[in-house]
N, C-alpha and C. Protein backbone atom coordinates (compact mmCIF):
# COMPACT_ATOMS: atom_id res chain seq x y z
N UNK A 1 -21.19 -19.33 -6.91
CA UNK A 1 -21.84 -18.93 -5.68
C UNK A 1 -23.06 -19.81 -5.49
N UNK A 2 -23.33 -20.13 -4.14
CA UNK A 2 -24.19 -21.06 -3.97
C UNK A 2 -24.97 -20.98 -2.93
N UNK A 3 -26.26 -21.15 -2.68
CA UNK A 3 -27.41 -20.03 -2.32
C UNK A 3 -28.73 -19.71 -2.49
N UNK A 4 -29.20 -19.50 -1.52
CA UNK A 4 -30.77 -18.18 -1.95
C UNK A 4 -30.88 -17.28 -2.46
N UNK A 5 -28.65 -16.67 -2.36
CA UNK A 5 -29.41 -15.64 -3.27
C UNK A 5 -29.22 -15.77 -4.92
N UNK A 6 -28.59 -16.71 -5.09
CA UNK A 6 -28.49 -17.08 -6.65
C UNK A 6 -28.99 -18.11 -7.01
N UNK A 7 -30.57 -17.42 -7.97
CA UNK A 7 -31.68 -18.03 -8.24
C UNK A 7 -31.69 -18.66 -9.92
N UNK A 8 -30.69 -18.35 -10.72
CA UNK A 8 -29.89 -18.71 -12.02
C UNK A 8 -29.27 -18.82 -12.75
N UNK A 9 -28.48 -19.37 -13.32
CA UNK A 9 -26.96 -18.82 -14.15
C UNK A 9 -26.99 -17.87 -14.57
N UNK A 10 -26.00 -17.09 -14.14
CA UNK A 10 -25.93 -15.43 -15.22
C UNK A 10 -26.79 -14.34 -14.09
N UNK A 11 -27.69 -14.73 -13.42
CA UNK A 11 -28.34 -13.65 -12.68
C UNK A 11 -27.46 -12.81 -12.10
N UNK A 12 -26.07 -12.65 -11.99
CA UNK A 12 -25.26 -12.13 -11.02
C UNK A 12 -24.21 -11.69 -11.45
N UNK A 13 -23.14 -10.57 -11.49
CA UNK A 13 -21.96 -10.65 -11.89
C UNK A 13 -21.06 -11.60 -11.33
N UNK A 14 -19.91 -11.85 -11.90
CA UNK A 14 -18.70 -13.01 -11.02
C UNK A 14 -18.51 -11.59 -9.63
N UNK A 15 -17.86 -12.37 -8.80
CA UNK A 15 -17.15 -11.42 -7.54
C UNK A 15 -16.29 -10.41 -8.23
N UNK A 16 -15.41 -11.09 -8.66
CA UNK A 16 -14.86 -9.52 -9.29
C UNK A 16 -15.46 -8.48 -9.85
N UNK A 17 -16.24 -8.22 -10.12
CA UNK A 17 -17.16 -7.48 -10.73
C UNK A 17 -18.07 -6.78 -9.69
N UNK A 18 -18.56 -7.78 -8.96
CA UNK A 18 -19.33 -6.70 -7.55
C UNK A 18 -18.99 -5.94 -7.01
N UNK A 19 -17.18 -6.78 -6.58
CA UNK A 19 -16.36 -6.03 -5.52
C UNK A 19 -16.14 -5.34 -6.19
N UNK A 20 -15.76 -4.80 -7.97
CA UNK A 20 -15.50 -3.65 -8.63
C UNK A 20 -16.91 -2.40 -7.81
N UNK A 21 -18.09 -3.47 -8.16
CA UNK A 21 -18.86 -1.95 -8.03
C UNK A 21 -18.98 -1.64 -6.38
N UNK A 22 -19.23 -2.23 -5.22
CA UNK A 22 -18.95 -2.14 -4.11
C UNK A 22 -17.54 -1.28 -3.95
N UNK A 23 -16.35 -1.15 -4.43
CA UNK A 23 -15.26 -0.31 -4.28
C UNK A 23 -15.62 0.83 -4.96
N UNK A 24 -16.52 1.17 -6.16
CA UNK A 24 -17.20 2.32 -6.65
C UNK A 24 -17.92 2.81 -5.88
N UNK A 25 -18.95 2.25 -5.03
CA UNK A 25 -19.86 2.57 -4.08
C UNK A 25 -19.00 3.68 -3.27
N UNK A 26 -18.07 2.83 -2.21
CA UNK A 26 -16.98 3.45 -1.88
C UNK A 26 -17.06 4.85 -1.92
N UNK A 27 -16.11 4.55 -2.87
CA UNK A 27 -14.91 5.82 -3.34
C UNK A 27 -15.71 7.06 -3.77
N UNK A 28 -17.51 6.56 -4.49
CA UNK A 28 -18.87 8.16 -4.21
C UNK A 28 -18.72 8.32 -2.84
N UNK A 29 -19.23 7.81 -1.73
CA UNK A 29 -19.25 7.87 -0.91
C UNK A 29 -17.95 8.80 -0.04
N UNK A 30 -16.87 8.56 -0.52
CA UNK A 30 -15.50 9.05 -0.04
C UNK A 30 -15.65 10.70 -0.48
N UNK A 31 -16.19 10.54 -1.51
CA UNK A 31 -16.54 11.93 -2.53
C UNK A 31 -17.36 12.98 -1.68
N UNK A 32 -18.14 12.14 -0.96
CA UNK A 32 -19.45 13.00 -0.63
C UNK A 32 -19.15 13.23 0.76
N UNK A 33 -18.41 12.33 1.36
CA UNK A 33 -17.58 12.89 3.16
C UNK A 33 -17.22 14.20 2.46
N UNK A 34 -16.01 13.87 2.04
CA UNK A 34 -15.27 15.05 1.64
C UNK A 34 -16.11 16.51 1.17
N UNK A 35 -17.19 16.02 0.65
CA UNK A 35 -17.63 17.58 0.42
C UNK A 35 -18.55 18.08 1.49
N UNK A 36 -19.06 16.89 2.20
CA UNK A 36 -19.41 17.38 3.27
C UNK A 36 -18.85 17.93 4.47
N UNK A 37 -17.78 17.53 4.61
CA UNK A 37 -16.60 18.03 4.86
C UNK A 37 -15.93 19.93 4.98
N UNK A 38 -16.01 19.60 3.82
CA UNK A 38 -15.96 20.87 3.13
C UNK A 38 -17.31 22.23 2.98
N UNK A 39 -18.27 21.53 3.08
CA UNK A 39 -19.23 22.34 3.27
C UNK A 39 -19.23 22.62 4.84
N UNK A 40 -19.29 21.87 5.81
CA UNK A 40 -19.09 21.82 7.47
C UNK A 40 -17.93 23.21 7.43
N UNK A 41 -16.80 22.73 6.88
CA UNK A 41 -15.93 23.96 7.38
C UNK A 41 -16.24 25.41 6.30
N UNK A 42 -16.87 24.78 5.47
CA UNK A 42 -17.06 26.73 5.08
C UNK A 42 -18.40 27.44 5.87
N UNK A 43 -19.39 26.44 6.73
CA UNK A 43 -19.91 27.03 7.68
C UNK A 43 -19.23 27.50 8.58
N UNK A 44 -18.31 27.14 8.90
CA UNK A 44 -17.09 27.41 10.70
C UNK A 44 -16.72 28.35 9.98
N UNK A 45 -16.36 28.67 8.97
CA UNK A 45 -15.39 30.09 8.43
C UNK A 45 -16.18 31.17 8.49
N UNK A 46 -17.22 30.32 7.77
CA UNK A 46 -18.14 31.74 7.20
C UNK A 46 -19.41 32.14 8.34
N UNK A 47 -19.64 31.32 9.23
CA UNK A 47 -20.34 31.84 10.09
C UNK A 47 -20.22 31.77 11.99
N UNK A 48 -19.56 31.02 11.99
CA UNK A 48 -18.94 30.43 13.48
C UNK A 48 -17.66 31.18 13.62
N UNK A 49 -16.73 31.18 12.92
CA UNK A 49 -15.40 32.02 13.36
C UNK A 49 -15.82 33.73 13.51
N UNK A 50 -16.75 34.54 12.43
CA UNK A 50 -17.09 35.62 12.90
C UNK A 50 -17.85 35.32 14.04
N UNK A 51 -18.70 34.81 14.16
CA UNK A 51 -19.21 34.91 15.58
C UNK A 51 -18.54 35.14 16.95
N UNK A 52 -17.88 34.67 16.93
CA UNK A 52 -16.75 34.30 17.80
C UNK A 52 -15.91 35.86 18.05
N UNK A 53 -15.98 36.64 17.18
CA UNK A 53 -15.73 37.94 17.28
C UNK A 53 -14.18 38.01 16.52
N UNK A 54 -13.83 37.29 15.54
CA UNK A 54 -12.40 36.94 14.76
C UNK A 54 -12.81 38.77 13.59
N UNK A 55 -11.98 39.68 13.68
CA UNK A 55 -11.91 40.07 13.05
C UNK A 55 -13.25 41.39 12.82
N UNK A 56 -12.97 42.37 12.01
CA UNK A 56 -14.34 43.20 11.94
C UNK A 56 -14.61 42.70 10.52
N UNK A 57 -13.90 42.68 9.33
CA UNK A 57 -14.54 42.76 8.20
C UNK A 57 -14.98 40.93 7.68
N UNK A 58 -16.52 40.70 8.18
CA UNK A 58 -17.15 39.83 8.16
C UNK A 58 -17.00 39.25 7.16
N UNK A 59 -17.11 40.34 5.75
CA UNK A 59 -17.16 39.26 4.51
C UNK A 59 -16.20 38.93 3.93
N UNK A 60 -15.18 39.03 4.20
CA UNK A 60 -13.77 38.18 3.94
C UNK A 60 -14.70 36.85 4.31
N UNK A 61 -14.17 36.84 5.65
CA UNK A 61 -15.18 35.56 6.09
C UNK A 61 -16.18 34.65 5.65
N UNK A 62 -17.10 35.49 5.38
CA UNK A 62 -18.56 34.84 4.73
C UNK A 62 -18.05 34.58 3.01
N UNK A 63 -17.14 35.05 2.52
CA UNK A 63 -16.72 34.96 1.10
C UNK A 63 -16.03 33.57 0.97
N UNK A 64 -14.70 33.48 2.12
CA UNK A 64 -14.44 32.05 1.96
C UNK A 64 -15.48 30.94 2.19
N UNK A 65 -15.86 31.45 3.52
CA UNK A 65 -17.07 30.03 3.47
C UNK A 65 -17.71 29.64 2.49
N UNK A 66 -17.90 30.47 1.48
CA UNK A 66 -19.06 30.39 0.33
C UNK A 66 -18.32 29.46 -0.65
N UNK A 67 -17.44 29.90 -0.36
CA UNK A 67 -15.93 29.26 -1.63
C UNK A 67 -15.91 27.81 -1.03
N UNK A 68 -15.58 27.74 0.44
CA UNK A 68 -15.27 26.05 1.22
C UNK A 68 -17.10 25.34 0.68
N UNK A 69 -17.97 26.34 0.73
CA UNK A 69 -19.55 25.17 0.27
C UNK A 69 -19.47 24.80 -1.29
N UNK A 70 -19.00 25.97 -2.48
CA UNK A 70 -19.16 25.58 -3.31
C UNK A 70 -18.25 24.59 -3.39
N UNK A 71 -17.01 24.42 -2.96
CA UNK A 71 -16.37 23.23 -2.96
C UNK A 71 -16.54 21.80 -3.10
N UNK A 72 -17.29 21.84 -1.85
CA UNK A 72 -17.78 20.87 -1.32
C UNK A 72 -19.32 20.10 -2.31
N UNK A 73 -20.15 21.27 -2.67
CA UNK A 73 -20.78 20.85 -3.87
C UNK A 73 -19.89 20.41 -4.86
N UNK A 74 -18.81 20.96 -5.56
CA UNK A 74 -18.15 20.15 -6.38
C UNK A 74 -17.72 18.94 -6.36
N UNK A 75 -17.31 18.52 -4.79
CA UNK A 75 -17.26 17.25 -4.48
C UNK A 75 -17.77 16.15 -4.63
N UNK A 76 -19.16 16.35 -4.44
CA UNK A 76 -20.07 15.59 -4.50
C UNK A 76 -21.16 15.60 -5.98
N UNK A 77 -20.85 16.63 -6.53
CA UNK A 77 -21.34 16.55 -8.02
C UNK A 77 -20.35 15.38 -8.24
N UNK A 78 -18.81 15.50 -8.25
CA UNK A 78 -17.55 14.92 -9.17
C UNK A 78 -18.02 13.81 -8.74
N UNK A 79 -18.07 13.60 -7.60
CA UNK A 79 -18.26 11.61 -6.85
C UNK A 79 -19.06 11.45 -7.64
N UNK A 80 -20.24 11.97 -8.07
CA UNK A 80 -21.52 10.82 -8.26
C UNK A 80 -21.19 10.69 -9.59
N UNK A 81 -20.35 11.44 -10.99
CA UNK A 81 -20.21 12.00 -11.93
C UNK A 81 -19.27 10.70 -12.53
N UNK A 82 -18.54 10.68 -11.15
CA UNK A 82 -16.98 9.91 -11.40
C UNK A 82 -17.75 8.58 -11.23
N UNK A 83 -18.49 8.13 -10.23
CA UNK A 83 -19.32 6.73 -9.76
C UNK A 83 -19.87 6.29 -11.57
N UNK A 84 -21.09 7.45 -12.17
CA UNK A 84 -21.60 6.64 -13.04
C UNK A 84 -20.14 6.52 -14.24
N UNK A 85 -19.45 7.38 -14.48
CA UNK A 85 -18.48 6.81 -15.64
C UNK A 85 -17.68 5.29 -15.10
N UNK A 86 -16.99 5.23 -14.19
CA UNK A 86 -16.74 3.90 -13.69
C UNK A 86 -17.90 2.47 -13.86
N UNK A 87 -19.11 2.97 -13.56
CA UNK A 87 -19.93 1.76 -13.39
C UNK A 87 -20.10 1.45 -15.18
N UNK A 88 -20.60 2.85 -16.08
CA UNK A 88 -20.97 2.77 -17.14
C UNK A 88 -19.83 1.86 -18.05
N UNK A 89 -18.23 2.16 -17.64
CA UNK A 89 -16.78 1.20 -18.22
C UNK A 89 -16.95 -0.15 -17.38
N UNK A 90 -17.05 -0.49 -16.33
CA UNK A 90 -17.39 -1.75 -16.07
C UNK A 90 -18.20 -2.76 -16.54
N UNK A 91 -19.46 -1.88 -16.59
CA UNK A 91 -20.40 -2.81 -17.50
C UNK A 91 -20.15 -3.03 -18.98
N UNK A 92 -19.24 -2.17 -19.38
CA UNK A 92 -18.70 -2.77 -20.57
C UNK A 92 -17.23 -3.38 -20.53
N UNK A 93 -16.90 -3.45 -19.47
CA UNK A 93 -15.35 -4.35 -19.61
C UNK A 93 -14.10 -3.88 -19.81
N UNK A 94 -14.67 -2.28 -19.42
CA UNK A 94 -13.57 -1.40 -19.64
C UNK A 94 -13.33 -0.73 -18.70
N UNK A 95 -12.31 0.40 -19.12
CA UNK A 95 -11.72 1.05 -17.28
C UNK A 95 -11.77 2.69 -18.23
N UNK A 96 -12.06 3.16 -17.34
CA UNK A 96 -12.15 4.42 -17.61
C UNK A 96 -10.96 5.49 -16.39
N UNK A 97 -10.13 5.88 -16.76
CA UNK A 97 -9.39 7.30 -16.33
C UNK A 97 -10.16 8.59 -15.61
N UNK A 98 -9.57 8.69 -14.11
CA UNK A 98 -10.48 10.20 -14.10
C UNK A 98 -9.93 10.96 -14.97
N UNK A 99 -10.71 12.34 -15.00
CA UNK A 99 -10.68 13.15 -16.13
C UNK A 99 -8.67 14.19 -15.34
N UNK A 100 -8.03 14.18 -15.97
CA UNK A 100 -7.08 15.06 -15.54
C UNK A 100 -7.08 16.60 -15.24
N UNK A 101 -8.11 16.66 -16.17
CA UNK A 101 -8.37 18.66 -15.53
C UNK A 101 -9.07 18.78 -14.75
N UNK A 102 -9.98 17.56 -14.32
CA UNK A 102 -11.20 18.07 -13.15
C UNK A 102 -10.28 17.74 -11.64
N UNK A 103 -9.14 16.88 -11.97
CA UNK A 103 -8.44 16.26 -10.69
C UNK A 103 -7.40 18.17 -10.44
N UNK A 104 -6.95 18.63 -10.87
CA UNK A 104 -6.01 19.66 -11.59
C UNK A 104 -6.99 20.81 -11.16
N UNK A 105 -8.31 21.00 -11.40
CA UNK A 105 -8.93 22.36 -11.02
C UNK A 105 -9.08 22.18 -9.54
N UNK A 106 -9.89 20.83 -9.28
CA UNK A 106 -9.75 20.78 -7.81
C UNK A 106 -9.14 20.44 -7.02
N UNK A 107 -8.04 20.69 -6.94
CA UNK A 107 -6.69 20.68 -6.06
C UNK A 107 -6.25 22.40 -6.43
N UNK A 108 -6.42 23.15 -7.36
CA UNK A 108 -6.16 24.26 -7.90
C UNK A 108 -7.28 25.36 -6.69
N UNK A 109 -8.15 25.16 -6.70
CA UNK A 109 -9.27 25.71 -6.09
C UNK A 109 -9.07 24.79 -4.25
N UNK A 110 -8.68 24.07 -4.04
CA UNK A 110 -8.41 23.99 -2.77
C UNK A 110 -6.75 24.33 -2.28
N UNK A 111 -6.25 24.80 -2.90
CA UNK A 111 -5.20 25.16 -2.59
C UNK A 111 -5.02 26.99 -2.25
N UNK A 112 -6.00 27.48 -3.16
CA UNK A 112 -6.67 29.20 -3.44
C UNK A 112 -7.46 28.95 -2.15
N UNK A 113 -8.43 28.16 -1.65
CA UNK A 113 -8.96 27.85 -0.46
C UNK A 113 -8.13 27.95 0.96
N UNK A 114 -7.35 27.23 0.63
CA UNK A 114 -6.49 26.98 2.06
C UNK A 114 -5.59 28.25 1.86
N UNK A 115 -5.13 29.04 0.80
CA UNK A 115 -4.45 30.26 1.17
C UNK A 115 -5.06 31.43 1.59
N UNK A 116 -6.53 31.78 1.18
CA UNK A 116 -7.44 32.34 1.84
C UNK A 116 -7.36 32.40 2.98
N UNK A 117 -7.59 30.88 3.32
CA UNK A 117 -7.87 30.60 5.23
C UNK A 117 -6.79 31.49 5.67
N UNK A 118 -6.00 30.41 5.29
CA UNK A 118 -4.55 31.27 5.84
C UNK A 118 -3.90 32.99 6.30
N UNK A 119 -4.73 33.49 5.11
CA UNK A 119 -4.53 34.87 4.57
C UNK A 119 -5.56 35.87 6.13
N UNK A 120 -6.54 34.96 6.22
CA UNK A 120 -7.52 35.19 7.04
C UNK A 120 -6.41 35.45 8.47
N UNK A 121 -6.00 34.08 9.17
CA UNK A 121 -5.43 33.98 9.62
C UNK A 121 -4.21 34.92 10.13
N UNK A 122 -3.89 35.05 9.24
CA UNK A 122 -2.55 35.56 9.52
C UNK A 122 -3.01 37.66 9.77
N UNK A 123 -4.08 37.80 9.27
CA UNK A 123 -4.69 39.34 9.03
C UNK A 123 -5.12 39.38 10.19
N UNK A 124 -5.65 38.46 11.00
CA UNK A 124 -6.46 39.09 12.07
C UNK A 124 -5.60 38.04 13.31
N UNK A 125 -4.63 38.07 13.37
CA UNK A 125 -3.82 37.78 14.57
C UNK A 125 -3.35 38.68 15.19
């Protein structure tokens, strides 16, 4: 690379290596839509759909929403969690695996999520 911004040999990783951490950048980032995401709609559940007059027993309602925020905190704990183990195997030249039970609980817990909704749904039609 050749440049202002490369001021000495070695100051820099090769490209492959940036674009590794730039695609890490990413994919936190992807982490943290998603739980924001997820926090957005357990507000609409838990406080915008009762409003709206869906139903009498509120805390069904307010219970999932609570469930769609903690979610969504999990999301964004896992991104930043998942970001430093990736960066920490890169800088050593290695690759690191997400963890299989944390991929497995949360798909487990959004699936208990979306049958909730559903459950919601289908009770007060």
């Amino acid at each position: 690379m050749r440049g202002p911004d490369r001021q000495r040999p070695g100051a820099f990783p090769d490209d492959a290596t940036r674009r590794t951490f730039l695609a890490n950048e990413r994919t936190q980032l992807a982490w943290w839509r998603t739980g924001l995401a997820s926090i957005a709609v357990g507000v609409g559940v838990g406080r915008v759909v009762p409003a709206l007059g869906a139903g009498d027993d509120h805390w069904a309602y307010a219970a999932v929403g609570v469930g769609y925020i903690a979610y969504g905190v999990l999301f964004v704990l896992v991104g930043t969690w998942r970001q430093r183990q990736v960066e920490r195997a890169v800088l050593a030249s290695g690759w690191r695996a997400q963890e299989r039970a944390i991929l497995l609980a949360m798909t487990a817990v959004g699936i208990v999520l979306a049958l909730a909704t559903a459950a919601l749904v289908v009770i007060d039609a």
